[in-house]
Protein backbone atom coordinates (compact mmCIF):
# COMPACT_ATOMS: atom_id res chain seq x y z
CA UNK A 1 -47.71 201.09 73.42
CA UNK A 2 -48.72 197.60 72.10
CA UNK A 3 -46.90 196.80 69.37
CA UNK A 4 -46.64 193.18 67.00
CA UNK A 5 -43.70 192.54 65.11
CA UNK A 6 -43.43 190.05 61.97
CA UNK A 7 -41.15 188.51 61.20
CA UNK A 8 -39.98 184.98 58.67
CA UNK A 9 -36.51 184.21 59.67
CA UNK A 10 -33.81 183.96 62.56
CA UNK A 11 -35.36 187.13 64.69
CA UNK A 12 -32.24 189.03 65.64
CA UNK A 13 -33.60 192.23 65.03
CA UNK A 14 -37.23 191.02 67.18
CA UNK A 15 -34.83 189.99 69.67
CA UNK A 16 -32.91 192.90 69.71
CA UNK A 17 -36.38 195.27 69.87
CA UNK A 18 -37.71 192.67 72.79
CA UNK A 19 -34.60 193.66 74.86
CA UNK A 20 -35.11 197.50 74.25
CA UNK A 21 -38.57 197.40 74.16
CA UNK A 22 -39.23 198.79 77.99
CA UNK A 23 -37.02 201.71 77.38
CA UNK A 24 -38.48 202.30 74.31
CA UNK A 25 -41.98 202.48 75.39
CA UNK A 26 -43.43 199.31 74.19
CA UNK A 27 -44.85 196.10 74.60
CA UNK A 28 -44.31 193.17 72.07
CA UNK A 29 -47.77 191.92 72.47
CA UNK A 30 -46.92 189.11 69.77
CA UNK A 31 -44.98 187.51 67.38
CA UNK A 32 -46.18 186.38 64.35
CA UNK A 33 -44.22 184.79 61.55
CA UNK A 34 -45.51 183.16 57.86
CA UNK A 35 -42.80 180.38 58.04
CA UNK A 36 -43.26 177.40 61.02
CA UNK A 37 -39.47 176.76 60.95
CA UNK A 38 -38.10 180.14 61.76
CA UNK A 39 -36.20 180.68 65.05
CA UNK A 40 -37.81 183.91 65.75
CA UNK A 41 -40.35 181.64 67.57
CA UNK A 42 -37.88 180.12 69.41
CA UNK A 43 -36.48 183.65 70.30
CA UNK A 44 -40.09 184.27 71.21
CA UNK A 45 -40.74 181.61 73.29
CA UNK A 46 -37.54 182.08 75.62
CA UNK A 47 -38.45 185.32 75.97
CA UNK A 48 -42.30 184.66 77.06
CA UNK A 49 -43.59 186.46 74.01
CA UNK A 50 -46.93 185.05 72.79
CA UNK A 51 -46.46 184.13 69.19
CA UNK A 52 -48.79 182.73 66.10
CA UNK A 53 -47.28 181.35 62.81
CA UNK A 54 -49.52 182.39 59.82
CA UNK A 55 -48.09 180.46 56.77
CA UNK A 56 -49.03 181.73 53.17
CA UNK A 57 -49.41 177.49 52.31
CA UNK A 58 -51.92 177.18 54.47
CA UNK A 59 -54.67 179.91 53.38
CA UNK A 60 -55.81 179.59 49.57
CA UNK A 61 -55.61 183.10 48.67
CA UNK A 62 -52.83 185.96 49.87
CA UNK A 63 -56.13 187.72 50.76
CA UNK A 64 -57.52 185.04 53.36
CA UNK A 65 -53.46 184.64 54.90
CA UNK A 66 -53.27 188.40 55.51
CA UNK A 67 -57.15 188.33 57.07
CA UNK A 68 -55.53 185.69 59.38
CA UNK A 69 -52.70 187.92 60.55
CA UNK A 70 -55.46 190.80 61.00
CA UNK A 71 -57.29 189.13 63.34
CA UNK A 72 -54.37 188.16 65.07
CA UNK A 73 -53.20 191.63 65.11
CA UNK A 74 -56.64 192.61 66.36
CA UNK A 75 -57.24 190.19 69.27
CA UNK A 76 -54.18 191.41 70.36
CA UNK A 77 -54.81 195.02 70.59
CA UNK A 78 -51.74 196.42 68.93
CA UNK A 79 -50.91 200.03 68.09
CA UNK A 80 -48.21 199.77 65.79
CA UNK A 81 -46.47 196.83 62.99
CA UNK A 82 -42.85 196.48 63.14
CA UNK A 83 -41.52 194.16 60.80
CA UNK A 84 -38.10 192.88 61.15
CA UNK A 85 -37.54 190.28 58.37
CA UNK A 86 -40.66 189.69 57.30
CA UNK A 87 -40.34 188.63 53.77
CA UNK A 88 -43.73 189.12 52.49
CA UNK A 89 -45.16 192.27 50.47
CA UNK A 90 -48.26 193.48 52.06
CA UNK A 91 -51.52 194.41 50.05
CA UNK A 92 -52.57 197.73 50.32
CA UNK A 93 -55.80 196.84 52.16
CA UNK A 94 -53.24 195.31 54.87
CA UNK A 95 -51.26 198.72 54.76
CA UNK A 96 -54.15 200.73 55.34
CA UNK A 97 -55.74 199.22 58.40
CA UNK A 98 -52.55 199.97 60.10
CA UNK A 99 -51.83 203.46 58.00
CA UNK A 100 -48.33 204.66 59.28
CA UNK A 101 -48.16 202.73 61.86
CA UNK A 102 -46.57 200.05 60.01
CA UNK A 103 -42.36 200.35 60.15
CA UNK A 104 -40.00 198.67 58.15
CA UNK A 105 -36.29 197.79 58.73
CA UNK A 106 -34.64 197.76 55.45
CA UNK A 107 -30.92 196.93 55.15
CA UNK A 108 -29.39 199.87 52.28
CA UNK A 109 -29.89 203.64 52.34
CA UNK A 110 -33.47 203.60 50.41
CA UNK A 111 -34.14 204.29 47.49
CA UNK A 112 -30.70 202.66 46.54
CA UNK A 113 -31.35 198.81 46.60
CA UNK A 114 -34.52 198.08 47.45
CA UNK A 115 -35.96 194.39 47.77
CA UNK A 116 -35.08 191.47 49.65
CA UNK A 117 -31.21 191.24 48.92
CA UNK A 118 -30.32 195.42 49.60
CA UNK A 119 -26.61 194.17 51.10
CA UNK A 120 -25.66 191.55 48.20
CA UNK A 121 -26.97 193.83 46.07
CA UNK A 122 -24.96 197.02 47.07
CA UNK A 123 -21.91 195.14 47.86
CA UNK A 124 -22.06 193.33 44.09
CA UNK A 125 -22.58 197.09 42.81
CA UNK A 126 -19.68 198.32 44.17
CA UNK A 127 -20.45 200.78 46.37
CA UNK A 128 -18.46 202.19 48.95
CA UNK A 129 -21.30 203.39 51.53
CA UNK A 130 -24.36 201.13 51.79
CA UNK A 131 -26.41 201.77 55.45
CA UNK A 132 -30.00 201.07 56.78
CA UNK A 133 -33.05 202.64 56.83
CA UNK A 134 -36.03 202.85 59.05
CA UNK A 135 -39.47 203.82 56.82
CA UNK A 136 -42.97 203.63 57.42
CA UNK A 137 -44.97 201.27 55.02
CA UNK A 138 -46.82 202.36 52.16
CA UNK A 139 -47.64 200.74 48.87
CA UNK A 140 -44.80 200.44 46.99
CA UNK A 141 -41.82 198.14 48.00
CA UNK A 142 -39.70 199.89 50.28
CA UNK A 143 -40.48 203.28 49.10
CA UNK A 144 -42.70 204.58 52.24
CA UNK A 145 -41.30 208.09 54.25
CA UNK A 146 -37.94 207.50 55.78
CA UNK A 147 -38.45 207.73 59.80
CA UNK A 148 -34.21 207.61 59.80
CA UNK A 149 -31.11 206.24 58.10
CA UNK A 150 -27.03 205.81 58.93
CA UNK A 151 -24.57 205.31 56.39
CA UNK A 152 -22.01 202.15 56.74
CA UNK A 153 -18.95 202.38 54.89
CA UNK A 154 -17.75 199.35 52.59
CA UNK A 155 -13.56 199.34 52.86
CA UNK A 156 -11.47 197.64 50.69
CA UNK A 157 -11.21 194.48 51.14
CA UNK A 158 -14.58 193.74 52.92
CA UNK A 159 -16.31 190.34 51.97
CA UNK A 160 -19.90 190.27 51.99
CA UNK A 161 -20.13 188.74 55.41
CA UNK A 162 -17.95 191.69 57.07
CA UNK A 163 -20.60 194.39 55.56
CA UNK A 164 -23.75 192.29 56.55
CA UNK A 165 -22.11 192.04 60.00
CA UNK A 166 -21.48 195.87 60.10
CA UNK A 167 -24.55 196.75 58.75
CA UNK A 168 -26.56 194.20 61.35
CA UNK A 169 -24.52 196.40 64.08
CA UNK A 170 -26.40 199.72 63.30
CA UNK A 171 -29.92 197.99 62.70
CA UNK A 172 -29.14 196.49 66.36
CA UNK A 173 -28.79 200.16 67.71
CA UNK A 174 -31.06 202.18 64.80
CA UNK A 175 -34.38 199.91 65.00
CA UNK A 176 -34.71 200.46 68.64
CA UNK A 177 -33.91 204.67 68.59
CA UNK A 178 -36.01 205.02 65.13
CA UNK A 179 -39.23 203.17 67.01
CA UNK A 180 -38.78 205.44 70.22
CA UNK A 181 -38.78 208.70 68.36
CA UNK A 182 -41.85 207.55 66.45
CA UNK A 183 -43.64 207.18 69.83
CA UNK A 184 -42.06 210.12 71.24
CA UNK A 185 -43.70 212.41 68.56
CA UNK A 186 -46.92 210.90 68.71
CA UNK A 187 -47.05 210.89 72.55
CA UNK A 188 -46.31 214.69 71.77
CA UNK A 189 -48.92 214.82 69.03
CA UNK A 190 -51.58 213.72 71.19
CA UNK A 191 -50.76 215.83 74.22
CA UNK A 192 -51.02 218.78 72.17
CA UNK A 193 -54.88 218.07 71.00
């Protein structure tokens, strides 16, 4: 399965996916980011991944920027969207040329915190279990089905860094599980028609 992932910022989580992706059952066909300094591309070149930066400053309208990472997306030949990071909303035109098959890594146990700060944001709330989700994408922000989730407890005494450290841990091994079972049930789906 050919698969893209986007992605703006350091690309631990692409990284992470590229090292699973054989025994997942996937190819990273490419990496595409909207911001020319982030070291996702430098993850993707050491790992031989082609890779295209699309950045929102240089298309006039969010429209003509998304159109860009279509065609991208399309030359390519991928199956599925994974974003890891990627810190733009999608338009709903984007979302439905890829309908469910676009997946979303988001750092809290949706619908708790949603948006682009979920671990601040829990950990400033005061909770005591936080976690991360895997969803599909669909309209809304972060509000698309929930493919799976794991709770990470917040102790006493944790400092921000220690929970976005913990929670990084089970993205590292959820991501890569959540993706495979996706393709697992599809690969069944289609066997069975």
């Amino acid at each position: 399965m050919r698969v893209a992932v986007l992605a703006s910022g350091g690309g631990t989580n692409f990284e992470n996916l590229a090292r699973h992706a054989s025994g997942i059952g996937m190819e990273i066909a490419v990496l595409i980011s909207d911001k020319h300094d982030a070291f996702a591309i430098t993850r993707a070149q050491n790992l031989g991944i082609p890779h295209h930066v699309h950045s929102r400053k240089d298309f006039d309208s969010k429209a003509a920027h998304e159109a860009a990472i279509l065609e991208t997306l399309s030359a390519h030949d991928v199956s599925y969207v994974l974003l890891a990071g990627f810190m733009r909303i999608l338009s709903p035109h984007f979302i439905e040329t890829y309908d469910h098959r676009i997946i979303n890594l988001h750092p809290s146990l949706l619908p708790s915190f949603k948006g682009r700060d979920g671990i601040r944001d829990a950990y400033e709330y005061g909770v005591k279990v936080t976690g991360v989700t895997i969803h599909y994408v669909d309209a809304g922000i972060d509000t698309g089905e929930i493919i799976a989730q794991v709770p990470v407890q917040i102790e006493a005494g944790d400092t921000l860094e220690d929970v976005e450290n913990k929670i990084h841990k089970v993205e590292y091994a959820l991501y890569p599980a959540a993706i495979k079972k996706v393709l697992k049930e599809r690969d069944d789906e289609e066997s069975t028609h």
